[in-house]
Protein backbone atom coordinates (compact mmCIF):
# COMPACT_ATOMS: atom_id res chain seq x y z
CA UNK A 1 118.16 102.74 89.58
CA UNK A 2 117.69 99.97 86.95
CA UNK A 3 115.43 101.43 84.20
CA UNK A 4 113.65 98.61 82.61
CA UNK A 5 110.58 97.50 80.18
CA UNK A 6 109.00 101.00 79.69
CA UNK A 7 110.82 103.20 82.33
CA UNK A 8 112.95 105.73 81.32
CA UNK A 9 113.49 109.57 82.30
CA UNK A 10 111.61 111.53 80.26
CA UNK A 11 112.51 115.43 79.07
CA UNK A 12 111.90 116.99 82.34
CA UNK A 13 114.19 115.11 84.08
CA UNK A 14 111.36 112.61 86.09
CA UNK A 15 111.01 109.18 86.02
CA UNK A 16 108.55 108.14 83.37
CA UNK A 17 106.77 104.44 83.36
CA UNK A 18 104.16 103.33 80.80
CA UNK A 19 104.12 106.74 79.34
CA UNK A 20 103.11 108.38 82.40
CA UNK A 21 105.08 111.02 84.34
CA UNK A 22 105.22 109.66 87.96
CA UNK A 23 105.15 113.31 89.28
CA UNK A 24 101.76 113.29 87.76
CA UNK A 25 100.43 109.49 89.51
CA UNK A 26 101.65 111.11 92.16
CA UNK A 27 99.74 114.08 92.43
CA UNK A 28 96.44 112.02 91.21
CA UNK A 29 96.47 109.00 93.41
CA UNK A 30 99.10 109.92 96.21
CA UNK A 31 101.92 108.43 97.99
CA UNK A 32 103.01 105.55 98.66
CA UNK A 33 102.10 103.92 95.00
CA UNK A 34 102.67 100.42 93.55
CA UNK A 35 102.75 101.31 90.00
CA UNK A 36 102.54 98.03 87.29
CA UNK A 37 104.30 98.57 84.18
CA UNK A 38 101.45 96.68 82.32
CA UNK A 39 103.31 95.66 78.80
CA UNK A 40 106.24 94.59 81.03
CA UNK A 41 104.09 91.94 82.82
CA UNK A 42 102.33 91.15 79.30
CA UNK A 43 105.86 90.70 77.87
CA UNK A 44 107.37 88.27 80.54
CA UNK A 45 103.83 86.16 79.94
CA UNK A 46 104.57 85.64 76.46
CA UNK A 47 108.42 85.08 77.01
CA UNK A 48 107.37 81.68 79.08
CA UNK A 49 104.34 81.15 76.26
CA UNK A 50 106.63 81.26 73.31
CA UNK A 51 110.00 79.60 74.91
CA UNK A 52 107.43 76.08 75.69
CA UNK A 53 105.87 76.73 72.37
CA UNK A 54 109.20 76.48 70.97
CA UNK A 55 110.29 73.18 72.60
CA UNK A 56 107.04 71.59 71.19
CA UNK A 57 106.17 69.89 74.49
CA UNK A 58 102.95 70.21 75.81
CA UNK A 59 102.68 72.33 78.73
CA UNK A 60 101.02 74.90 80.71
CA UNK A 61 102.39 77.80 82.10
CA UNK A 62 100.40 78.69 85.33
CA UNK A 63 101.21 82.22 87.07
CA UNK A 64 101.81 81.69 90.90
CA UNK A 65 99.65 84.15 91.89
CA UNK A 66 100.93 84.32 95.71
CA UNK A 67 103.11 87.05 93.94
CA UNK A 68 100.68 89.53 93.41
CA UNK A 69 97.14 88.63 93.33
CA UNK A 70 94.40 91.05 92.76
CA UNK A 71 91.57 90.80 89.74
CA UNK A 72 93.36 92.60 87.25
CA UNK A 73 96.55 90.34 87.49
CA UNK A 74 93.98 87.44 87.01
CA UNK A 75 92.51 89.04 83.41
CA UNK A 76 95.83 89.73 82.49
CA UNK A 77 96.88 85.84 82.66
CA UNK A 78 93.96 85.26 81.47
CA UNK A 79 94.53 87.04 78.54
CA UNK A 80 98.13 85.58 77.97
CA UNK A 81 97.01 82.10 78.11
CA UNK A 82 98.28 81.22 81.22
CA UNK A 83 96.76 78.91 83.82
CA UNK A 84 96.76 80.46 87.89
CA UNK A 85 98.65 78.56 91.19
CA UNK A 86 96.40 79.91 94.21
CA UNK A 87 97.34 79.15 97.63
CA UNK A 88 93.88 80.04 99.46
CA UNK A 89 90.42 80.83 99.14
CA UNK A 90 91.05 84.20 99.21
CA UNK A 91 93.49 84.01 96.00
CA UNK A 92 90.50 81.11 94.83
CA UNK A 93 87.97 83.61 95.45
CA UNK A 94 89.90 86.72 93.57
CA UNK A 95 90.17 84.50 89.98
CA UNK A 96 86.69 83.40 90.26
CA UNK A 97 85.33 86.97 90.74
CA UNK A 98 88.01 88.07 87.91
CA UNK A 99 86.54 85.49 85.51
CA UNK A 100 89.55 83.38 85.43
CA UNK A 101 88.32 79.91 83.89
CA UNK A 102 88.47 77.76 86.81
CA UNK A 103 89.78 74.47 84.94
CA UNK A 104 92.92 75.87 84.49
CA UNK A 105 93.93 76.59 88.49
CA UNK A 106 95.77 75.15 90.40
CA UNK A 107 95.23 75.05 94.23
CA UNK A 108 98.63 74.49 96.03
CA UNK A 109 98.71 74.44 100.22
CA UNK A 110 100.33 72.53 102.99
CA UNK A 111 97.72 72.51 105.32
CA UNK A 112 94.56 73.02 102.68
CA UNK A 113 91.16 73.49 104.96
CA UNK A 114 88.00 71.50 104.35
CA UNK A 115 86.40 74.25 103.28
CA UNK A 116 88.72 75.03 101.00
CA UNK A 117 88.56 71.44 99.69
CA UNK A 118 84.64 72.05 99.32
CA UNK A 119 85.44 75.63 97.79
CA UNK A 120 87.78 74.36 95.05
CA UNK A 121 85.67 71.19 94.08
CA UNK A 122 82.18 73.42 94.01
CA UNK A 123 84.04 75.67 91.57
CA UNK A 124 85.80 72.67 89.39
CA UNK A 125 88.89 73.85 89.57
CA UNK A 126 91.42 72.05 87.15
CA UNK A 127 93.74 70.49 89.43
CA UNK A 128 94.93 69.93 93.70
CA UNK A 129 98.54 69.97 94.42
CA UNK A 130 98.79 67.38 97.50
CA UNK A 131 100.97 68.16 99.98
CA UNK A 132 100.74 65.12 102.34
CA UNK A 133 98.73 62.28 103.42
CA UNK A 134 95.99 64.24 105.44
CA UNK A 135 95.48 65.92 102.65
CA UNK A 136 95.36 63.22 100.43
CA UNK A 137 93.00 60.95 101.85
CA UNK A 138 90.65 64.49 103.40
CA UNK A 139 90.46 65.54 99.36
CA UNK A 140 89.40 61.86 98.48
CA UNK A 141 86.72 61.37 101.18
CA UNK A 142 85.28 64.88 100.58
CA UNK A 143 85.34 64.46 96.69
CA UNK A 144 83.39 60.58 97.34
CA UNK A 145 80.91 62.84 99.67
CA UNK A 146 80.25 64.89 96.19
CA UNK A 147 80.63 62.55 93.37
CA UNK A 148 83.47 63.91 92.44
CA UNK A 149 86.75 62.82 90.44
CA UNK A 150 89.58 65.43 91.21
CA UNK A 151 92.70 65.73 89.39
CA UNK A 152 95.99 65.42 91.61
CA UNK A 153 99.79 66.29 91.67
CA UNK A 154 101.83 65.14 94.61
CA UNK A 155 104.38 67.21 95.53
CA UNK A 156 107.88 65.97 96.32
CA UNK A 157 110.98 67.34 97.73
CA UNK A 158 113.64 66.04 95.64
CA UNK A 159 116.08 66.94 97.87
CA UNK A 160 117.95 69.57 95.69
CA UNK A 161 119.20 72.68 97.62
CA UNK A 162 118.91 76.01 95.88
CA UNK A 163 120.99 79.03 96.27
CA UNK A 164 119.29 80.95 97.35
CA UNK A 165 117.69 82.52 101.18
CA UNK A 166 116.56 79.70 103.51
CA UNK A 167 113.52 81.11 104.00
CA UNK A 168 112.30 80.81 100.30
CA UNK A 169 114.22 77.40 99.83
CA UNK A 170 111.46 74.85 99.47
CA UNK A 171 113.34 71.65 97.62
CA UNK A 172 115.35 70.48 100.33
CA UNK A 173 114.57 67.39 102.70
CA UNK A 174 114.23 69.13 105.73
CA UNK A 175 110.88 71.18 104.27
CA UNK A 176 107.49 71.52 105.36
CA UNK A 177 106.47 71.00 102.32
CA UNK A 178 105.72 67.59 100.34
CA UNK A 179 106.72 64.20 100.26
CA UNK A 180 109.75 63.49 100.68
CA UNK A 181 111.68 61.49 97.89
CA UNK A 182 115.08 60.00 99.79
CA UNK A 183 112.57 58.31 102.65
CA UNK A 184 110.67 56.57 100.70
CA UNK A 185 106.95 58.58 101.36
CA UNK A 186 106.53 59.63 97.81
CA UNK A 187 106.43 56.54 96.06
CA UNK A 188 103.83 55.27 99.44
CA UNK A 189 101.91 58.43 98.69
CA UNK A 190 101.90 57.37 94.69
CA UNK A 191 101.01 54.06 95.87
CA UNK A 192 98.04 55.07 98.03
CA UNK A 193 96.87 57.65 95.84
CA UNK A 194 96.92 55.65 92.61
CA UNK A 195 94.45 53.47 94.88
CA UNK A 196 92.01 55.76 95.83
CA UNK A 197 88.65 56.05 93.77
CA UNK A 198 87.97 59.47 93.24
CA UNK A 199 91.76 60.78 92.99
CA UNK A 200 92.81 61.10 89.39
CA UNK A 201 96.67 60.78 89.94
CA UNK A 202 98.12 63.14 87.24
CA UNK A 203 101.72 62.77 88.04
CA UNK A 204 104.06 64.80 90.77
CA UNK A 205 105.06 68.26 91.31
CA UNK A 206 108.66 70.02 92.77
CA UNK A 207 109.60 73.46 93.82
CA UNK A 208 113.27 73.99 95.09
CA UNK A 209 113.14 77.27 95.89
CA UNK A 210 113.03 80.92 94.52
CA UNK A 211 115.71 83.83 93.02
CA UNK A 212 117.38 81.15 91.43
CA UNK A 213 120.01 82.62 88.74
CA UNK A 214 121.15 79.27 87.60
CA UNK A 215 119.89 75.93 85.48
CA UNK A 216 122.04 73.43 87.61
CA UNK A 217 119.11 72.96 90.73
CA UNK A 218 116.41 72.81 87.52
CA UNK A 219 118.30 70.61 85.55
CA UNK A 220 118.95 68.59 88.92
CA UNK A 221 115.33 68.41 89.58
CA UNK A 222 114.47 67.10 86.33
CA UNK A 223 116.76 64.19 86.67
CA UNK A 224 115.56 63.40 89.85
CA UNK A 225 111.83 63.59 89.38
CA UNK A 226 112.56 61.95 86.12
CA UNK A 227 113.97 58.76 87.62
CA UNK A 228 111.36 59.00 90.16
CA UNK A 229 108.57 58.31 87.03
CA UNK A 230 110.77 55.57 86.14
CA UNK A 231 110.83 53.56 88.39
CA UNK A 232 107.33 54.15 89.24
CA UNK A 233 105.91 52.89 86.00
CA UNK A 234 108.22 50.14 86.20
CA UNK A 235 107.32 48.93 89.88
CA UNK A 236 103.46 50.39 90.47
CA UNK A 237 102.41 50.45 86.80
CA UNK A 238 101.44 54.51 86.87
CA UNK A 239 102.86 56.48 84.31
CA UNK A 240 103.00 60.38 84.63
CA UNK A 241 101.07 62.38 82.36
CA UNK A 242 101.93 65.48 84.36
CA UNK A 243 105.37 66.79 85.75
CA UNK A 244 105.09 70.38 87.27
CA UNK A 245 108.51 72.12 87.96
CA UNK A 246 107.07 74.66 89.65
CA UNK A 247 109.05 78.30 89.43
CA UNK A 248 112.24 79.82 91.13
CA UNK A 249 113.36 81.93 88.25
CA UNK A 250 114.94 84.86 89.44
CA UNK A 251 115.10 88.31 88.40
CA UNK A 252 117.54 91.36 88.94
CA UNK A 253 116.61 93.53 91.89
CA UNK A 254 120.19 95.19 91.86
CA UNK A 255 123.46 95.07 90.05
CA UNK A 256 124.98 92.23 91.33
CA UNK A 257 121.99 89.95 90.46
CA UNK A 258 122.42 87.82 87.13
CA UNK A 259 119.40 85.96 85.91
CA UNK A 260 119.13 84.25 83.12
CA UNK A 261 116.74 84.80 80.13
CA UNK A 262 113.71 83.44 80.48
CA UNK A 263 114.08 80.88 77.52
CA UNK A 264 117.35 79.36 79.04
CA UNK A 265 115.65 78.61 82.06
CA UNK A 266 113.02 76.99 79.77
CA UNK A 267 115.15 75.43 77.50
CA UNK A 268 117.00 73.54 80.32
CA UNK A 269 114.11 71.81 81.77
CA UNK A 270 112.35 70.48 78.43
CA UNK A 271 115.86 69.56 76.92
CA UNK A 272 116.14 67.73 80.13
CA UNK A 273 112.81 66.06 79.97
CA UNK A 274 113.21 65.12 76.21
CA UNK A 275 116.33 63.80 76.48
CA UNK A 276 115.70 61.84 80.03
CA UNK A 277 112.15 59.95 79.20
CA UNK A 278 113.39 59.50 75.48
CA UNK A 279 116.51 57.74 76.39
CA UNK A 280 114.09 55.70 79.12
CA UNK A 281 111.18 54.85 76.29
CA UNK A 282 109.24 56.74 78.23
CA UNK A 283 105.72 58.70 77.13
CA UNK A 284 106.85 62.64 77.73
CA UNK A 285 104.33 63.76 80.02
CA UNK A 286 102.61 67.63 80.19
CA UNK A 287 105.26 69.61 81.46
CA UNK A 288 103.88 72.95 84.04
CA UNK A 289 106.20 75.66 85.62
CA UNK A 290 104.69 78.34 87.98
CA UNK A 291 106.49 81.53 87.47
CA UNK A 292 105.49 84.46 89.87
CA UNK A 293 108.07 86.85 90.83
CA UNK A 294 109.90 86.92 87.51
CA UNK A 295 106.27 87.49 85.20
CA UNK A 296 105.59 90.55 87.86
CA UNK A 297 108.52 91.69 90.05
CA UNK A 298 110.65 93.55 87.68
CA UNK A 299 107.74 95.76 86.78
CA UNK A 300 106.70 97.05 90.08
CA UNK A 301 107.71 100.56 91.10
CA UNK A 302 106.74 101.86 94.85
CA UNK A 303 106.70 105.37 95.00
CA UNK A 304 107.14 107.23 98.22
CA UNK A 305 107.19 110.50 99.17
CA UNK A 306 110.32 111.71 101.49
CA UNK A 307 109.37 113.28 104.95
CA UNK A 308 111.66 114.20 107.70
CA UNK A 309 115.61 113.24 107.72
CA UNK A 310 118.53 112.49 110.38
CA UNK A 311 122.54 113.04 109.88
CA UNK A 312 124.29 110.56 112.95
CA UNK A 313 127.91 112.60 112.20
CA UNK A 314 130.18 109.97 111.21
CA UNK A 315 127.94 106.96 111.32
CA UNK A 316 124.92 107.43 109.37
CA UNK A 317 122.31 109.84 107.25
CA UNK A 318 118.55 108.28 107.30
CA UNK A 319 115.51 109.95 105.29
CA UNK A 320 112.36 108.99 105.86
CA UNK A 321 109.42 107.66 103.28
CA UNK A 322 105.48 107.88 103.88
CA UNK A 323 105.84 103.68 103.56
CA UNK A 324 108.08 101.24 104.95
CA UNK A 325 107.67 97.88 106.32
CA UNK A 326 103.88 98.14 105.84
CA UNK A 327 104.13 98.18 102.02
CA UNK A 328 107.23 96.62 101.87
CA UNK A 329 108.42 93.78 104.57
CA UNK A 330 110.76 91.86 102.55
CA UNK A 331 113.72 94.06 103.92
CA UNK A 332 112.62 92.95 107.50
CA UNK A 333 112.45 89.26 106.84
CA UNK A 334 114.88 88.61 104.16
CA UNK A 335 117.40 91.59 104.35
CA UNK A 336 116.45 91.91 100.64
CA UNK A 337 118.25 94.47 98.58
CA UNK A 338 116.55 97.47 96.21
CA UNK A 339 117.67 100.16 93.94
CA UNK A 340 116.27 103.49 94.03
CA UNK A 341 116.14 107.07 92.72
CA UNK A 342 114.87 110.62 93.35
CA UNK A 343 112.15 110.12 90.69
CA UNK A 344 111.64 113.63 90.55
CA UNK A 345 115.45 114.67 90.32
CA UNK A 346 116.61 111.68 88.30
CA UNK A 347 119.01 113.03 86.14
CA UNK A 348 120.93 114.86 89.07
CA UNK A 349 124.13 113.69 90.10
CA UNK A 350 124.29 111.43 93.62
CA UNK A 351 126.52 113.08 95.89
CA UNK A 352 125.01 111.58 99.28
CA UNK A 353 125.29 108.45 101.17
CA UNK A 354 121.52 107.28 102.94
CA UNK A 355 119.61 104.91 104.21
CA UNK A 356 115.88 105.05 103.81
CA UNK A 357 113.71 104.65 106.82
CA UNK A 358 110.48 103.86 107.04
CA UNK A 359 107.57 105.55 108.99
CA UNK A 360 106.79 102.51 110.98
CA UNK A 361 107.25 102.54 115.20
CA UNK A 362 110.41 99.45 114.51
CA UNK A 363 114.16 100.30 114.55
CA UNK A 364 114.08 97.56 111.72
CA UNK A 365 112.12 99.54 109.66
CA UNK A 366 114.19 100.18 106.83
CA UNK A 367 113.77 100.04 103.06
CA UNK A 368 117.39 100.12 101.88
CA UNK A 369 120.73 100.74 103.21
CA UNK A 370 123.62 102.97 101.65
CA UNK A 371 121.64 104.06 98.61
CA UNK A 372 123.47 107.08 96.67
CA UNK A 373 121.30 109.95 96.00
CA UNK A 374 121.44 113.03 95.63
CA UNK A 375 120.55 115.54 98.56
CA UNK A 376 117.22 114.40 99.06
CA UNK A 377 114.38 117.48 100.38
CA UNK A 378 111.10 117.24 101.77
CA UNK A 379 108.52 116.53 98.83
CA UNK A 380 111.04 114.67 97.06
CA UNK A 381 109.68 111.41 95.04
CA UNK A 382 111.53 108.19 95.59
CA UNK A 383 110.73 105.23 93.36
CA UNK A 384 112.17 101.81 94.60
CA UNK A 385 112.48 99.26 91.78
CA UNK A 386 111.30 96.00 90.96
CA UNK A 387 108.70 95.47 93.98
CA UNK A 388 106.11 94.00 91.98
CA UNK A 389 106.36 90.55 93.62
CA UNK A 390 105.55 89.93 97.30
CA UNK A 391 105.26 93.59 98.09
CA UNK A 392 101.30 94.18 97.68
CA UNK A 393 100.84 90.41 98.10
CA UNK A 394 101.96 90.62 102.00
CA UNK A 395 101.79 94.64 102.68
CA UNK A 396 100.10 94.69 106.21
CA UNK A 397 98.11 97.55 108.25
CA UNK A 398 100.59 97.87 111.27
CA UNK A 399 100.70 100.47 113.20
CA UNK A 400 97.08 101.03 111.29
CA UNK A 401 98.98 102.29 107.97
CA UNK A 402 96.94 102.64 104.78
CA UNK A 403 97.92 100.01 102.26
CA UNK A 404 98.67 101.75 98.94
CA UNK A 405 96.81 102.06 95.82
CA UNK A 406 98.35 99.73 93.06
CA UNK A 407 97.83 101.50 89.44
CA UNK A 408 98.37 99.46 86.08
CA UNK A 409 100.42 101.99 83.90
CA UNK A 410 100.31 102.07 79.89
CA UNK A 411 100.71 103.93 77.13
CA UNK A 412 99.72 107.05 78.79
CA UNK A 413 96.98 105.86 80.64
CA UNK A 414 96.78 104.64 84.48
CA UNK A 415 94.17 102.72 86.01
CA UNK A 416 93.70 102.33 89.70
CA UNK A 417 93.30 98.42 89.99
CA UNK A 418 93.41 98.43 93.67
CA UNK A 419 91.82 101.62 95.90
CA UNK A 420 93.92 103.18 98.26
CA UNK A 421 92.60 102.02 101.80
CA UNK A 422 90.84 104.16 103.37
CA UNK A 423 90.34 105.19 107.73
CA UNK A 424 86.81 103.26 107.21
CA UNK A 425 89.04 100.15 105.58
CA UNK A 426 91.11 100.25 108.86
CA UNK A 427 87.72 100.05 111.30
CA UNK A 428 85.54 98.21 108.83
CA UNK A 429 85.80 94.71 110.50
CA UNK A 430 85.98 96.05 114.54
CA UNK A 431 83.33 95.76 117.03
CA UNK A 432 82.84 96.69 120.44
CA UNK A 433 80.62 94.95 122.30
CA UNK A 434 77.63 96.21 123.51
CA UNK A 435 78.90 95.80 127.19
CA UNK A 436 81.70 98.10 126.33
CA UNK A 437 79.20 100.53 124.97
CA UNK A 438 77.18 100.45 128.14
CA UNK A 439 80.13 100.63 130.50
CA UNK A 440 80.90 104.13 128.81
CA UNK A 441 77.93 105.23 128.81
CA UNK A 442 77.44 104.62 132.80
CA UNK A 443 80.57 106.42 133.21
């Protein structure tokens, strides 16, 4: 398994993370676990901080909090000066209650509600990301309706492809998401909104996707959304003080992923942008990214506990983890690859072939596929790497699983930052209807 910011394996032979045995998190919260390697999250903050710093643009870095949002996360941005992308009320609602200072958020959405409209303006939230021209002309008549002036990016799809899975590609024409650039409705939708009275048109916003391990579909972006601004001062007379790049950056999940260092990512965008709208005579707008996965991913550890296992002679061994698709469904909907290790045996040798199976009542319920390890018992610890992005964030109660506690590990110390659910958590919100009640009772 890829040991990384604080992990290592410590004198006994266990997996250790933020100076903490996970033997011992395991015996004081339980199993399955999201640990956070705390200085590892801290450090990737001030990696983005410092590389924009450098460039001497103005910028803000806001943390895409669809990633992994829960109070804690939100101080801890806080903290590192970053700004917050939500995506709901819910994620609006968990960086109010965390104290996160609502002019620097950022409320993104394709198909934003009214209320959430009225939710975000009541708070005074720093800026919308518009999506289309519902949207656009909904936010406008609901900010009029509250004497309001809101600050707007419109997003566009440049129409640059990412490698990457089509599920998390976002920048290509044929996306549910913004207005499009080749067809002409981005420079109507600058047109319209420039027009409207209480829209304060900031500038534009692109996202082309996500695990992206190269600069080309960044750089690509920039030129595109660059010309874009061109020609828009030149024809409409706006002039973008804002360009948002959104995020994308990948990180390494397993050996045969190669990202790049945070500050070449960086340094490819705002060389981009100084060069492009210096060469055009051009004001160089406010330049915004929206990292998520690559602030938190690599420092997320799950830790399971293995139950029961299978030998198919000749086609397959399967052990079996107290977690699965529940805690962990990017395996079912991307096919997504993890390392892993006996975190209780980590310095024996792997002598065994296995695929780990999750508890859930689905064949696909699988966590990875031909993982060496060695001959895994009953009671064994498995930690699976680098699942601290879009693990927690869409962990589900099917089959009426718990969802795990999430701990924040450091220097010695954990703290639970998100309670283990408990059997009340799972009936809290049911009902049955007081004709139900009587019908049982008759009987």
């Amino acid at each position: 398994m890829y040991l990384h910011g604080t992990s290592k394996v410590n004198d006994n032979g266990r997996l250790e993370i933020g100076g903490c045995d996970v033997q011992d998190l395991a015996a004081q919260h339980g199993t399955p676990l999201y640990i956070v390697d705390e200085a590892l999250v801290r450090q990737r903050c001030r990696e983005y901080v410092d590389a924009f710093r450098a460039s001497g643009l103005q910028f803000q870095v806001a943390y895409a909090s669809k990633a992994f949002c829960v109070m804690a996360m939100c101080r801890i941005a806080d903290e590192e000066g970053m700004s917050l992308d939500v995506v709901s009320d819910g994620e609006l609602y968990t960086a109010l209650q965390a104290g996160f200072p609502a002019h620097r958020i950022h409320f993104h959405g394709n198909n934003k509600t009214p209320e959430e409209i009225e939710m975000a303006i009541d708070a005074n939230i720093g800026c919308f990301v518009v999506d289309n021209f519902i949207e656009l002309h909904m936010l406008n008549a609901i900010a009029a309706e509250k004497g309001a002036v809101v600050k707007v990016l419109l997003r566009i799809t440049p129409g640059v492809e990412a490698h990457t899975h089509e599920y998390i590609s976002t920048g290509q024409q044929d996306s549910k998401f913004g207005f499009d650039l080749a067809n002409g409705s981005a420079y109507k939708a600058i047109k319209e909104a420039s027009s409207l009275p209480n829209i304060d048109l900031l500038g534009v916003h692109s996202h082309i996707g996500s695990q992206i391990f190269e600069v080309e579909g960044f750089t690509m972006a920039v030129e595109k959304v660059s010309a874009f601004a061109v020609d828009v001062r030149r024809e409409l007379d706006v002039t973008f003080r804002v360009i948002n790049l959104g995020g994308g950056f990948g990180i390494r999940y397993t050996e045969g992923d190669t990202p790049l260092q945070v500050s070449e990512y960086v340094k490819a965008i705002t060389d981009g942008i100084k060069t492009f709208f210096s060469q055009a005579g051009y004001p160089t707008p406010e330049i915004w990214v929206e990292p998520g996965r690559s602030i938190v991913g690599e420092a997320g550890t799950t830790l399971y506990t293995v139950g029961t296992s299978k030998e198919i002679p000749g086609v397959r061994k399967y052990i079996a983890v107290d977690g699965g698709m529940t805690d962990n469904p990017r395996f079912a909907l991307y096919e997504s690859k993890y390392e892993a290790m006996l975190a209780n045996r980590a310095t024996e040798k792997a002598t065994e072939t296995v695929t780990v199976a999750g508890k859930c009542c689905e064949s696909g319920d699988k966590l990875i596929i031909d993982l060496e390890l060695p001959p895994a018992k009953t009671g064994d610890l498995l930690a699976v790497s680098c699942t601290g992005a879009y693990n927690y964030a869409m962990a589900s109660n099917y089959n009426r699983i718990r969802r795990p506690a999430v701990v924040f590990v450091k220097d010695g110390q954990s703290d639970v930052v998100v309670k283990r659910e408990s059997f009340g958590d799972i009936v809290g919100n049911d009902i049955i209807p007081a004709r139900l009640e009587k019908e049982a009772v008759a009987k």
